[in-house]
C-alpha atoms as a PDB file:
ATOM      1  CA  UNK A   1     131.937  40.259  81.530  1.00  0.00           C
ATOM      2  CA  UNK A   2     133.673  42.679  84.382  1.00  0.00           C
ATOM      3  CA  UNK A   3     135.070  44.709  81.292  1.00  0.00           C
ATOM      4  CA  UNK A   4     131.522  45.332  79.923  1.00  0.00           C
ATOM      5  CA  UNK A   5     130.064  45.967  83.488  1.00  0.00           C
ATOM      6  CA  UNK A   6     133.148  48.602  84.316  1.00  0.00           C
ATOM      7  CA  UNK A   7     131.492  50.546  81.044  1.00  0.00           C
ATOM      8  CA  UNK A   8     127.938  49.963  81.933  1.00  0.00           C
ATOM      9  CA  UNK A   9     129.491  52.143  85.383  1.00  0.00           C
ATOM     10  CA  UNK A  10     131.255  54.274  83.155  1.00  0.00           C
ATOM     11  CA  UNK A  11     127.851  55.237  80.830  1.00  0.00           C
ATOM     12  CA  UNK A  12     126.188  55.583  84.008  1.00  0.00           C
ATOM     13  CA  UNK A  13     128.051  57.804  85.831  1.00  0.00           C
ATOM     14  CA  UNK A  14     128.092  59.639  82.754  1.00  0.00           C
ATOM     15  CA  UNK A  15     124.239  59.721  82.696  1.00  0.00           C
ATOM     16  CA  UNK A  16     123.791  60.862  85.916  1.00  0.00           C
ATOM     17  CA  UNK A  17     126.472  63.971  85.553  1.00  0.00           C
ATOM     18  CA  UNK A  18     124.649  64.909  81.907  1.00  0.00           C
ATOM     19  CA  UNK A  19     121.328  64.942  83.721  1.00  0.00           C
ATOM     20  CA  UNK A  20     122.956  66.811  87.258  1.00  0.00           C
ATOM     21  CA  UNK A  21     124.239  69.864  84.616  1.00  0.00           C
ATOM     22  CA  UNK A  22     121.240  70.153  82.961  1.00  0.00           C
ATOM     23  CA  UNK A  23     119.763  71.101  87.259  1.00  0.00           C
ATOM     24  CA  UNK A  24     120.839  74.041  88.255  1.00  0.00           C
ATOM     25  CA  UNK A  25     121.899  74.194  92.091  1.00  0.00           C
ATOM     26  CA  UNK A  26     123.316  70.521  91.028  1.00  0.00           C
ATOM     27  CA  UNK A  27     126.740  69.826  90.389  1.00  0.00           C
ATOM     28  CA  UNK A  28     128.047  67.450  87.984  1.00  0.00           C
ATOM     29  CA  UNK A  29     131.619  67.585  89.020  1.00  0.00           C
ATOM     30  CA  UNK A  30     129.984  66.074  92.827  1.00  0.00           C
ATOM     31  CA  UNK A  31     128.327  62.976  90.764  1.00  0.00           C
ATOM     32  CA  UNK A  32     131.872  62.241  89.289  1.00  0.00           C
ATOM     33  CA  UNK A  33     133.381  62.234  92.729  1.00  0.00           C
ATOM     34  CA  UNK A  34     130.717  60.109  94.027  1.00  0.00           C
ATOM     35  CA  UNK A  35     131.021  57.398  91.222  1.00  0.00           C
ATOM     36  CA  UNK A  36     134.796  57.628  91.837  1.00  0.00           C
ATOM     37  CA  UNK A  37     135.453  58.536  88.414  1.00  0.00           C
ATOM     38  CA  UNK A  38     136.252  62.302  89.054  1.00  0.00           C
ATOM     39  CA  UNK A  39     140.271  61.643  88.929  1.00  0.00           C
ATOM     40  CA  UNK A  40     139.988  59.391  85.729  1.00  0.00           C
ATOM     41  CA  UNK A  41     138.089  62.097  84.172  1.00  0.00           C
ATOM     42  CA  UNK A  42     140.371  64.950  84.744  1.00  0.00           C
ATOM     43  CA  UNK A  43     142.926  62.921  84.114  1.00  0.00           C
ATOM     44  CA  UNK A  44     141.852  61.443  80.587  1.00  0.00           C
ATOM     45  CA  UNK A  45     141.164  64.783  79.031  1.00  0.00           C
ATOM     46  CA  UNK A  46     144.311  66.433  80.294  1.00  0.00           C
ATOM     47  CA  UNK A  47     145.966  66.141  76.815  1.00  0.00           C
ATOM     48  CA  UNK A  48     146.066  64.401  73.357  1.00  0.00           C
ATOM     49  CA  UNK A  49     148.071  61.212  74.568  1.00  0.00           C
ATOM     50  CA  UNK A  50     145.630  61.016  77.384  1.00  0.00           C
ATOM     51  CA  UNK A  51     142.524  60.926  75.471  1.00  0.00           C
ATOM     52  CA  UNK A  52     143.668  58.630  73.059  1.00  0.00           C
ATOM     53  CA  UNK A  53     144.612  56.665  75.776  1.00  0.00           C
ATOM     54  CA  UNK A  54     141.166  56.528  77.453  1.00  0.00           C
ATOM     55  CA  UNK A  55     139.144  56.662  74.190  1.00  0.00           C
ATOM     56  CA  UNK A  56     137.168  53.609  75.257  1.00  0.00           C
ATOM     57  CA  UNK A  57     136.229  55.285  78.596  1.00  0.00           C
ATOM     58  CA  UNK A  58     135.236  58.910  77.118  1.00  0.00           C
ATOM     59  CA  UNK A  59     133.207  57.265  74.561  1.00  0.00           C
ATOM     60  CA  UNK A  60     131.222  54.928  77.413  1.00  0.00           C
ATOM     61  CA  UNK A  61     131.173  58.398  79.763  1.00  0.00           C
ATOM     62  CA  UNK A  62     129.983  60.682  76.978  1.00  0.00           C
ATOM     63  CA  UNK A  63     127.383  58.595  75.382  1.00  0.00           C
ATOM     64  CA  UNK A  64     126.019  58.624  79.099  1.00  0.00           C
ATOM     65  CA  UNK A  65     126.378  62.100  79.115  1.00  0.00           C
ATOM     66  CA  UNK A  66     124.652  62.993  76.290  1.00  0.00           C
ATOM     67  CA  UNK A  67     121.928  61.231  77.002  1.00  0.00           C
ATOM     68  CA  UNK A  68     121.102  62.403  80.247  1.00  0.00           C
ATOM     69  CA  UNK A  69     121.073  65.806  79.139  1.00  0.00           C
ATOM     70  CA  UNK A  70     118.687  65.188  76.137  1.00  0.00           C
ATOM     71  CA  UNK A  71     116.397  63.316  78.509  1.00  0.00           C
ATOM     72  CA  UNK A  72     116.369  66.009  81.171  1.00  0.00           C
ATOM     73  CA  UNK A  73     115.892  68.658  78.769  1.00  0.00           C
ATOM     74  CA  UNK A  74     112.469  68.152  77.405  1.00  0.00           C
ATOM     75  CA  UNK A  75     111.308  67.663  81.253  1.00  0.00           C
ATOM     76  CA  UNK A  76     112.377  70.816  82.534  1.00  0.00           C
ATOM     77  CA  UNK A  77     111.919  72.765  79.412  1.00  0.00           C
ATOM     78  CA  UNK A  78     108.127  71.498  79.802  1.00  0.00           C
ATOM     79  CA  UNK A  79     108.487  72.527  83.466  1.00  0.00           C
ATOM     80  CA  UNK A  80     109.713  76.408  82.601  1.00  0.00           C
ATOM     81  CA  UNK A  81     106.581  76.661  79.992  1.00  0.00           C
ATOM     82  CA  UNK A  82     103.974  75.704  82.174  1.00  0.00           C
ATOM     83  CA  UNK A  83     105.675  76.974  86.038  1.00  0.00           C
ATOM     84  CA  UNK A  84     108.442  79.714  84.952  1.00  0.00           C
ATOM     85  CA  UNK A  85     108.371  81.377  88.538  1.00  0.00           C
ATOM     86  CA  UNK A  86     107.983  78.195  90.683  1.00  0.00           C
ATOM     87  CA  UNK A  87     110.717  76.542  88.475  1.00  0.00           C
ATOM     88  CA  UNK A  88     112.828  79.138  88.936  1.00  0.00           C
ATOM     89  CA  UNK A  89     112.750  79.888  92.408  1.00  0.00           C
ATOM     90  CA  UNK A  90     113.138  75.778  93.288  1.00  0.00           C
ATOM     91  CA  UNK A  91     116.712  76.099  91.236  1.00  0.00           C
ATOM     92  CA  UNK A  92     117.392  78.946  93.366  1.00  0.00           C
ATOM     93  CA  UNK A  93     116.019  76.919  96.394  1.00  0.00           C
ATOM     94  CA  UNK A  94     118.894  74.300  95.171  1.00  0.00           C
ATOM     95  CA  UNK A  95     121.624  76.906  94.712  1.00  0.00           C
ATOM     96  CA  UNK A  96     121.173  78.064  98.116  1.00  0.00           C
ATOM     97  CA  UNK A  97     120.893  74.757  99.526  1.00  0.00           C
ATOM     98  CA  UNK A  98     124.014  73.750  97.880  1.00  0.00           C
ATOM     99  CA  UNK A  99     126.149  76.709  99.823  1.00  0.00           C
ATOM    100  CA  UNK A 100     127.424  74.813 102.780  1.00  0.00           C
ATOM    101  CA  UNK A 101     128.434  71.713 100.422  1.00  0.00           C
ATOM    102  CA  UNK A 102     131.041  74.190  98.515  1.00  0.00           C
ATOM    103  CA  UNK A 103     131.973  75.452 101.755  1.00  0.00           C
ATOM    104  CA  UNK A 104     132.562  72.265 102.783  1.00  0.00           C
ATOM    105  CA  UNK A 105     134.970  71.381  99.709  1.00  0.00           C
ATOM    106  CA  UNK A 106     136.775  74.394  99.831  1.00  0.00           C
ATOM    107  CA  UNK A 107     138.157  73.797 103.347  1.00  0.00           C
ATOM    108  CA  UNK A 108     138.942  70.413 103.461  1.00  0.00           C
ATOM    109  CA  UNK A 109     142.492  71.109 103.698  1.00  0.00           C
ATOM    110  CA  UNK A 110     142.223  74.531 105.262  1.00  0.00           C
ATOM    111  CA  UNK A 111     140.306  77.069 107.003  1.00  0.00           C
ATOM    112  CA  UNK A 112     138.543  80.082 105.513  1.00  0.00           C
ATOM    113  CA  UNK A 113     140.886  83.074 106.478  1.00  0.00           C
ATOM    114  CA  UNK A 114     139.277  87.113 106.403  1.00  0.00           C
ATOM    115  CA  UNK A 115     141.458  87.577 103.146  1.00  0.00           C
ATOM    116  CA  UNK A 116     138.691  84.975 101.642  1.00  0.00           C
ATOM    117  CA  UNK A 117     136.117  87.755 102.091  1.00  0.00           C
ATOM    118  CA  UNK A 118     137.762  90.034  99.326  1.00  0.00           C
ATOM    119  CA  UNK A 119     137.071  87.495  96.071  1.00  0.00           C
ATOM    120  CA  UNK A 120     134.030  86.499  97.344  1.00  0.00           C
ATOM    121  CA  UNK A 121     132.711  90.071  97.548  1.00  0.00           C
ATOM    122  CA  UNK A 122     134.668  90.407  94.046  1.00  0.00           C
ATOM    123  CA  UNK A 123     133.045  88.154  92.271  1.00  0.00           C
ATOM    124  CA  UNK A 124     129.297  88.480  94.214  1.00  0.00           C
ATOM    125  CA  UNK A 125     129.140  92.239  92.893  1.00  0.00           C
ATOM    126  CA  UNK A 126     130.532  91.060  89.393  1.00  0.00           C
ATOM    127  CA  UNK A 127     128.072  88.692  89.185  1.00  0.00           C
ATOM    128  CA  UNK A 128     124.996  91.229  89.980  1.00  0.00           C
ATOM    129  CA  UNK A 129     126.615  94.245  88.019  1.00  0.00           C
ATOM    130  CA  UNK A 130     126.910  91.592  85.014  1.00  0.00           C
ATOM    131  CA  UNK A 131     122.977  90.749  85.230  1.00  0.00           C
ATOM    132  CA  UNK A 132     121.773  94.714  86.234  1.00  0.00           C
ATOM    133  CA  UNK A 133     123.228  95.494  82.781  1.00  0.00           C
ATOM    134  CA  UNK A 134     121.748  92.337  81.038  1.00  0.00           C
ATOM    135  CA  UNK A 135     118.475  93.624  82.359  1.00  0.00           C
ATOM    136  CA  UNK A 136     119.175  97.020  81.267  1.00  0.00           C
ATOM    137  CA  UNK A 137     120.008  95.642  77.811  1.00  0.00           C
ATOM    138  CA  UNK A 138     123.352  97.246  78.235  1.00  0.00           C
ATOM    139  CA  UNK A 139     124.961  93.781  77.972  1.00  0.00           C
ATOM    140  CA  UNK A 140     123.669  91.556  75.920  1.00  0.00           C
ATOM    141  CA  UNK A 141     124.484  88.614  74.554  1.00  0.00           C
ATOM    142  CA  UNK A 142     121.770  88.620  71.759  1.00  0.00           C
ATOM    143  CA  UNK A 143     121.383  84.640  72.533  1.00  0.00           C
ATOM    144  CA  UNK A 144     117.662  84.327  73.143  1.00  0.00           C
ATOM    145  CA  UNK A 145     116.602  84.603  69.761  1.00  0.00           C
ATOM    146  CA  UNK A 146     115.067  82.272  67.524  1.00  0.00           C
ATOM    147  CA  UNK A 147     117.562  80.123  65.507  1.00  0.00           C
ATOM    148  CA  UNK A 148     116.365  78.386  62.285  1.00  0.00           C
ATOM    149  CA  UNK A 149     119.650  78.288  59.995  1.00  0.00           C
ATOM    150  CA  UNK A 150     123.670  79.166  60.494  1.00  0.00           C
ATOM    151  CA  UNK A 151     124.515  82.442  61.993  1.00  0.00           C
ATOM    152  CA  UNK A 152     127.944  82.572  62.293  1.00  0.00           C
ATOM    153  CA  UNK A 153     128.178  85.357  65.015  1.00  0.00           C
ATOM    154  CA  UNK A 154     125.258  83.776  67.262  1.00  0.00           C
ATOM    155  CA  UNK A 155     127.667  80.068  66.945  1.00  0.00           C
ATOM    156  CA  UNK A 156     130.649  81.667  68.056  1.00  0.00           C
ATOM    157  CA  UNK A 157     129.132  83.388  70.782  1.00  0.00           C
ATOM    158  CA  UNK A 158     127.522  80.028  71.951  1.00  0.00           C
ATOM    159  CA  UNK A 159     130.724  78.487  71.524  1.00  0.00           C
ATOM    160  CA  UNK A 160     132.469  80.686  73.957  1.00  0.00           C
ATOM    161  CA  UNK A 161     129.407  80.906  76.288  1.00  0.00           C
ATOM    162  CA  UNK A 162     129.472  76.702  76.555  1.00  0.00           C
ATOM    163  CA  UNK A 163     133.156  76.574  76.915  1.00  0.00           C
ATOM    164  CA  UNK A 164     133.188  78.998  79.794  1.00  0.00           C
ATOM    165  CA  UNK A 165     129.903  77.077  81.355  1.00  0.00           C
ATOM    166  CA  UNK A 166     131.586  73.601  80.726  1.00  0.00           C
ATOM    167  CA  UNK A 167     135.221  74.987  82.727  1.00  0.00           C
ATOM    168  CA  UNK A 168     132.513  75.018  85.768  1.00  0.00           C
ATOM    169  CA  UNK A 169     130.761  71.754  84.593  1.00  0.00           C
ATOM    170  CA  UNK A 170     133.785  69.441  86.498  1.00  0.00           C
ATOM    171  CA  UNK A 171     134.508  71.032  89.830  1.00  0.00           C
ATOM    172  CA  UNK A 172     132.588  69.454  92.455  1.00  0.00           C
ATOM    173  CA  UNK A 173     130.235  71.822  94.461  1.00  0.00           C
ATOM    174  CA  UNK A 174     129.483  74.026  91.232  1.00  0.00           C
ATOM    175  CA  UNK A 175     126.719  73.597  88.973  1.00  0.00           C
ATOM    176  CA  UNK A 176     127.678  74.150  85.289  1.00  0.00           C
ATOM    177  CA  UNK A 177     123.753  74.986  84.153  1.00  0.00           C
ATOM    178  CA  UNK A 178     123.521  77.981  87.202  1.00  0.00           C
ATOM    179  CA  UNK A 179     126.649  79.796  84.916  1.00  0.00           C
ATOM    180  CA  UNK A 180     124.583  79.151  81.653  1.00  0.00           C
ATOM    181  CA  UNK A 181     121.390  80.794  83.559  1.00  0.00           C
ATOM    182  CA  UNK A 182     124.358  83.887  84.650  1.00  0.00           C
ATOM    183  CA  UNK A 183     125.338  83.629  80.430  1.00  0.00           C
ATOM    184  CA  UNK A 184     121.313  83.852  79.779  1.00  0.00           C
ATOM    185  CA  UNK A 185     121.662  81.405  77.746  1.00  0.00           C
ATOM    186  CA  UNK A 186     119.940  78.254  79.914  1.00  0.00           C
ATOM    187  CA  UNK A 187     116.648  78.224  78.303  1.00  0.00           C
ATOM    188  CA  UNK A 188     117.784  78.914  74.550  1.00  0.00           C
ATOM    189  CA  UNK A 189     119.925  75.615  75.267  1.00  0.00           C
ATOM    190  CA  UNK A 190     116.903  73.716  77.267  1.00  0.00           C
ATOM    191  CA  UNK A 191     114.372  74.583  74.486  1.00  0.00           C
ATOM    192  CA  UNK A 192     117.182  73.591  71.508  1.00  0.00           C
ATOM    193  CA  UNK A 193     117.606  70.107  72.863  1.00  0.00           C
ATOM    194  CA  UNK A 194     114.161  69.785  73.705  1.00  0.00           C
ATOM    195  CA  UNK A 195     113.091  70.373  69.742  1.00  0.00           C
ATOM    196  CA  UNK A 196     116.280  69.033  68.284  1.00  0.00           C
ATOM    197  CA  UNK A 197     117.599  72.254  66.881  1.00  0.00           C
ATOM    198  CA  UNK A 198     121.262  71.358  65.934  1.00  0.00           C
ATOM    199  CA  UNK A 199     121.927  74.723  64.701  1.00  0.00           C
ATOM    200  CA  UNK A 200     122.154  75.089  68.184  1.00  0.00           C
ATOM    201  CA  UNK A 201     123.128  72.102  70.125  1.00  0.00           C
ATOM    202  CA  UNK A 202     126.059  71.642  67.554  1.00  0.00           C
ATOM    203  CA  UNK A 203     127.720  75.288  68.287  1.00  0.00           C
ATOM    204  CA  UNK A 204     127.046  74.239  72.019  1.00  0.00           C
ATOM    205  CA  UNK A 205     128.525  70.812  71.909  1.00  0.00           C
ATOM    206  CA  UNK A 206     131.879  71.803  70.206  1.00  0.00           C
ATOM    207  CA  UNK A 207     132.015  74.706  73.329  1.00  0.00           C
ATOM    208  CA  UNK A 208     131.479  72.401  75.729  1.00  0.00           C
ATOM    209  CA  UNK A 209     133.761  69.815  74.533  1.00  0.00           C
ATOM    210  CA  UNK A 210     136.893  72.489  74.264  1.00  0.00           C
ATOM    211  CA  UNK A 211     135.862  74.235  77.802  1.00  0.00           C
ATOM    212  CA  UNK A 212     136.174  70.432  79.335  1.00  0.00           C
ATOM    213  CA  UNK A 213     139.266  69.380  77.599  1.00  0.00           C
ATOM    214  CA  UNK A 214     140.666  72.452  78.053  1.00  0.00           C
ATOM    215  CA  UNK A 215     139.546  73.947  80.976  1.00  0.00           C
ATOM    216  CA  UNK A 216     140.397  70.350  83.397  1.00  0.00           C
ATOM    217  CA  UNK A 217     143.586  71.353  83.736  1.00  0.00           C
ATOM    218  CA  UNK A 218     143.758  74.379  84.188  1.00  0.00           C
ATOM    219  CA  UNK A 219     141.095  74.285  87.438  1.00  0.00           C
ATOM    220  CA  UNK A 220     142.914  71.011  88.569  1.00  0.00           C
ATOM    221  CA  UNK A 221     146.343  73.164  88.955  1.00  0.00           C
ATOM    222  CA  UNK A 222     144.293  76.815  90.438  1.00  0.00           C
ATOM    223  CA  UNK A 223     142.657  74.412  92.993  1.00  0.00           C
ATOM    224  CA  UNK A 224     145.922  72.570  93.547  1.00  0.00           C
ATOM    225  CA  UNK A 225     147.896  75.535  94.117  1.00  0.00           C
ATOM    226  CA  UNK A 226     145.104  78.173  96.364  1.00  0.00           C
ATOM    227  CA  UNK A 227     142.012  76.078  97.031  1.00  0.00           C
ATOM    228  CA  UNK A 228     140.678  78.317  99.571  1.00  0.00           C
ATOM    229  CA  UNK A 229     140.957  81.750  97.317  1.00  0.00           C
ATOM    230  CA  UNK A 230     139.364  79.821  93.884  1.00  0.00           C
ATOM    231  CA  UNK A 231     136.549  78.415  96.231  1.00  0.00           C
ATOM    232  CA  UNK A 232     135.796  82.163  97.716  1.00  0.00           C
ATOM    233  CA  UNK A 233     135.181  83.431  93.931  1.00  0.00           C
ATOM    234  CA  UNK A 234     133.269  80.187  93.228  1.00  0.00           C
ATOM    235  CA  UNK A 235     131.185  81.018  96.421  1.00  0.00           C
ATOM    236  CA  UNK A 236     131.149  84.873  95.540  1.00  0.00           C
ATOM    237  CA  UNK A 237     129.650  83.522  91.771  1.00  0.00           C
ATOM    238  CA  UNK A 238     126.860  80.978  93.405  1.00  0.00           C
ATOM    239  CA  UNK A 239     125.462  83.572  96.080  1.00  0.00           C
ATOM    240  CA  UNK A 240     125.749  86.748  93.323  1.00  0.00           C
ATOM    241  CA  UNK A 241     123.672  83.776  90.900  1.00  0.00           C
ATOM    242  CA  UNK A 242     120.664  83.928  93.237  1.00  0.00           C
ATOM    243  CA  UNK A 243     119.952  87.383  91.680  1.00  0.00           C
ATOM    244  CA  UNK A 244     121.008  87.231  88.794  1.00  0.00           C
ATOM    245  CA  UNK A 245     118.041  84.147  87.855  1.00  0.00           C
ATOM    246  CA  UNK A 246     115.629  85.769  89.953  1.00  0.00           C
ATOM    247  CA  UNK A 247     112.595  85.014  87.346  1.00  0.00           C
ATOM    248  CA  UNK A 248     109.918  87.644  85.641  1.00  0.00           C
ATOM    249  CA  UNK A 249     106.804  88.040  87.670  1.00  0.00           C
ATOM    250  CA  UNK A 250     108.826  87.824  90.591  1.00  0.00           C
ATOM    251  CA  UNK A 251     106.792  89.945  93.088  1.00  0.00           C
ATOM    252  CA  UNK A 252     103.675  90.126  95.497  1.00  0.00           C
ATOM    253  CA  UNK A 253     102.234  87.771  93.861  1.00  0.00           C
ATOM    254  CA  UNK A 254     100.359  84.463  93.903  1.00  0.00           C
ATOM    255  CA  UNK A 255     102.845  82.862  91.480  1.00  0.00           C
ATOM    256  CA  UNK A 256     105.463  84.024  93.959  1.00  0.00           C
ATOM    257  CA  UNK A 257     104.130  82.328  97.034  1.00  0.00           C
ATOM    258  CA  UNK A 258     103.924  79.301  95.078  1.00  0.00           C
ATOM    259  CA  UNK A 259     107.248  79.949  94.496  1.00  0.00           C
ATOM    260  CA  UNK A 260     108.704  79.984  97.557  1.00  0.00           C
ATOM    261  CA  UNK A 261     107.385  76.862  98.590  1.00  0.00           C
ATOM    262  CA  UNK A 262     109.092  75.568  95.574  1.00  0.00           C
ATOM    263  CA  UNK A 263     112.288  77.741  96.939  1.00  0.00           C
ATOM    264  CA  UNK A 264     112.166  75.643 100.390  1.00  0.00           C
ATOM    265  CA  UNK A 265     111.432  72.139  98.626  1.00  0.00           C
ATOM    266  CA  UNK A 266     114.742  73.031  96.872  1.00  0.00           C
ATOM    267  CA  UNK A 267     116.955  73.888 100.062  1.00  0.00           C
ATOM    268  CA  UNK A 268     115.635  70.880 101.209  1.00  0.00           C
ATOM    269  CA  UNK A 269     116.454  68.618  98.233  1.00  0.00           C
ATOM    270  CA  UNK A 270     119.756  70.537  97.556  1.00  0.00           C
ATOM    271  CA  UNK A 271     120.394  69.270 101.576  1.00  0.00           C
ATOM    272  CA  UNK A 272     119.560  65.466 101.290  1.00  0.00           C
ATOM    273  CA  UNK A 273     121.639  65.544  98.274  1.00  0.00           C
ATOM    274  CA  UNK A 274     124.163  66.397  99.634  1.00  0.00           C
ATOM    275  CA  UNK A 275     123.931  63.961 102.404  1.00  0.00           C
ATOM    276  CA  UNK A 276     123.759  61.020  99.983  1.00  0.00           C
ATOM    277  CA  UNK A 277     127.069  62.727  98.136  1.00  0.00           C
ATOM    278  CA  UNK A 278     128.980  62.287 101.575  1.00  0.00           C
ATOM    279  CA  UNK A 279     127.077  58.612 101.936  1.00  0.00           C
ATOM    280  CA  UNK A 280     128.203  58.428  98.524  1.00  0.00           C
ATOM    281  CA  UNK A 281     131.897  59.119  98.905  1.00  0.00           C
ATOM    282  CA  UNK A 282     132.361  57.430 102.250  1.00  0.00           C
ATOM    283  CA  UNK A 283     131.137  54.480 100.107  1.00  0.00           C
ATOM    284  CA  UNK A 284     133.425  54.772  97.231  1.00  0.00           C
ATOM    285  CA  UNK A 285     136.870  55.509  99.441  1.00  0.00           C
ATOM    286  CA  UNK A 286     135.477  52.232 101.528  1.00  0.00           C
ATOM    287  CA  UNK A 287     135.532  50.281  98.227  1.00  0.00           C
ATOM    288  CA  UNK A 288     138.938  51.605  97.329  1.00  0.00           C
ATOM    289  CA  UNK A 289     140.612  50.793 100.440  1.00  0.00           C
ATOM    290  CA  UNK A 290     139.147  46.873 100.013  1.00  0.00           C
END
């Protein structure tokens, strides 16, 4: 009976991470440390042997996964149809909100230093230049149209797209969904799992998967070796985000002062969320040290 309730934890914690990354301003990688399964999950998809090893706990974890994100999906693709400024602006409400939390994680072990300022300003103005072109339609990813069969080019462009979202899906602080709003590719994703279109949830699933598995490592040994300098880019790419999903219709406008009540309901949730994180934590390390 405790070996079936430690994987009723394990599809739960999984749950509540799919349906954090489908939020942007909400980080999965923060749910895992909460449910104190952040260091098992790093450490189970850090190589071949190791997933093998903790089959039985992926497959728990992912099913969770999964269906938190399919769940969340048709509510806030709903939610963009019918309030696509107000929506908006409350993820960017949660972005901003979420700003001293990453600070926060970044300097646990030590202080930000003026050399921090340099990748942070780095990756801010690669962040806007990135979505000034997209708006342009200089750069363009071509991944907002219409898919209704197999288009090979379209796939491997999701592919890379999820796989570069999912690297971001696991570090605590950072929301994987705000990089898939950067990609432009949030709402094609939103809108495919809200009407079951596996030609492109299927491309995005075997993306996401890779970016995970391979992408754990990796961030485990950057953050390892200069914590401070990867959280100043990660800080540089959540402030330079704020612009870059600024929605249409954004203006002197009525939908716009709507919006930015939505904008301060979303500091304020992105705030209490993170005080139940640190309740959260406090908890867990008190369990571990019983």
């Amino acid at each position: 009976m405790k070996g079936f309730a430690r994987y009723i934890r394990y599809f739960l914690s999984g749950l509540v991470f799919g349906t954090a990354n489908v939020i942007p301003g909400v980080s999965g990688g923060t749910m895992l440390v909460i449910f104190g399964v952040f260091d098992r999950l790093t450490e189970s998809i850090s190589g071949i042997k190791s997933i093998l090893k903790n089959l039985p706990f992926l497959i728990a974890f992912g099913l969770g996964a999964g269906s938190g994100i399919l769940i969340s999906a048709k509510v806030i693709s709903s939610m963009f149809e019918m309030f696509g400024v107000q929506t908006n602006m409350f993820f960017i409400g949660l972005i901003l909100g979420g700003i001293p939390l990453i600070y926060k994680i970044g300097t646990t072990e030590k202080k930000a230093k003026p050399l921090c300022v340099l990748p942070f300003v780095i990756a801010t103005a690669v962040v806007i230049g990135l979505s000034v072109l997209d708006r342009l339609d200089i750069l363009s990813l071509g991944l907002e149209e219409s898919v209704t069969g197999f288009d090979l080019v379209f796939s491997l462009k999701l592919i890379g797209c999820a796989a570069l979202a999912a690297v971001t899906m696991i570090i605590p602080g950072i929301s994987g969904s705000f990089v898939m709003m950067l990609l432009g590719v949030y709402e094609t994703i939103i809108g495919a799992l809200k009407d079951l279109n596996f030609w492109v949830i299927i491309p995005f699933a075997i993306g996401a998967v890779l970016g995970i598995i391979l992408g754990a490592k990796l961030i485990s040994m950057l953050i390892n070796k200069n914590r401070l300098m990867v959280y100043s880019v990660l800080m540089g790419l959540v402030v330079g985000s704020v612009y870059a999903i600024l929605p249409e219709g954004f203006g002197f406008n009525l939908d716009t002062g709507y919006g930015f009540v939505c904008l301060i309901f979303g500091v304020i949730a992105s705030v209490l969320f993170e005080r139940i994180s640190d309740d959260g934590e406090k908890a867990v390390k008190s369990d571990a040290s019983l």
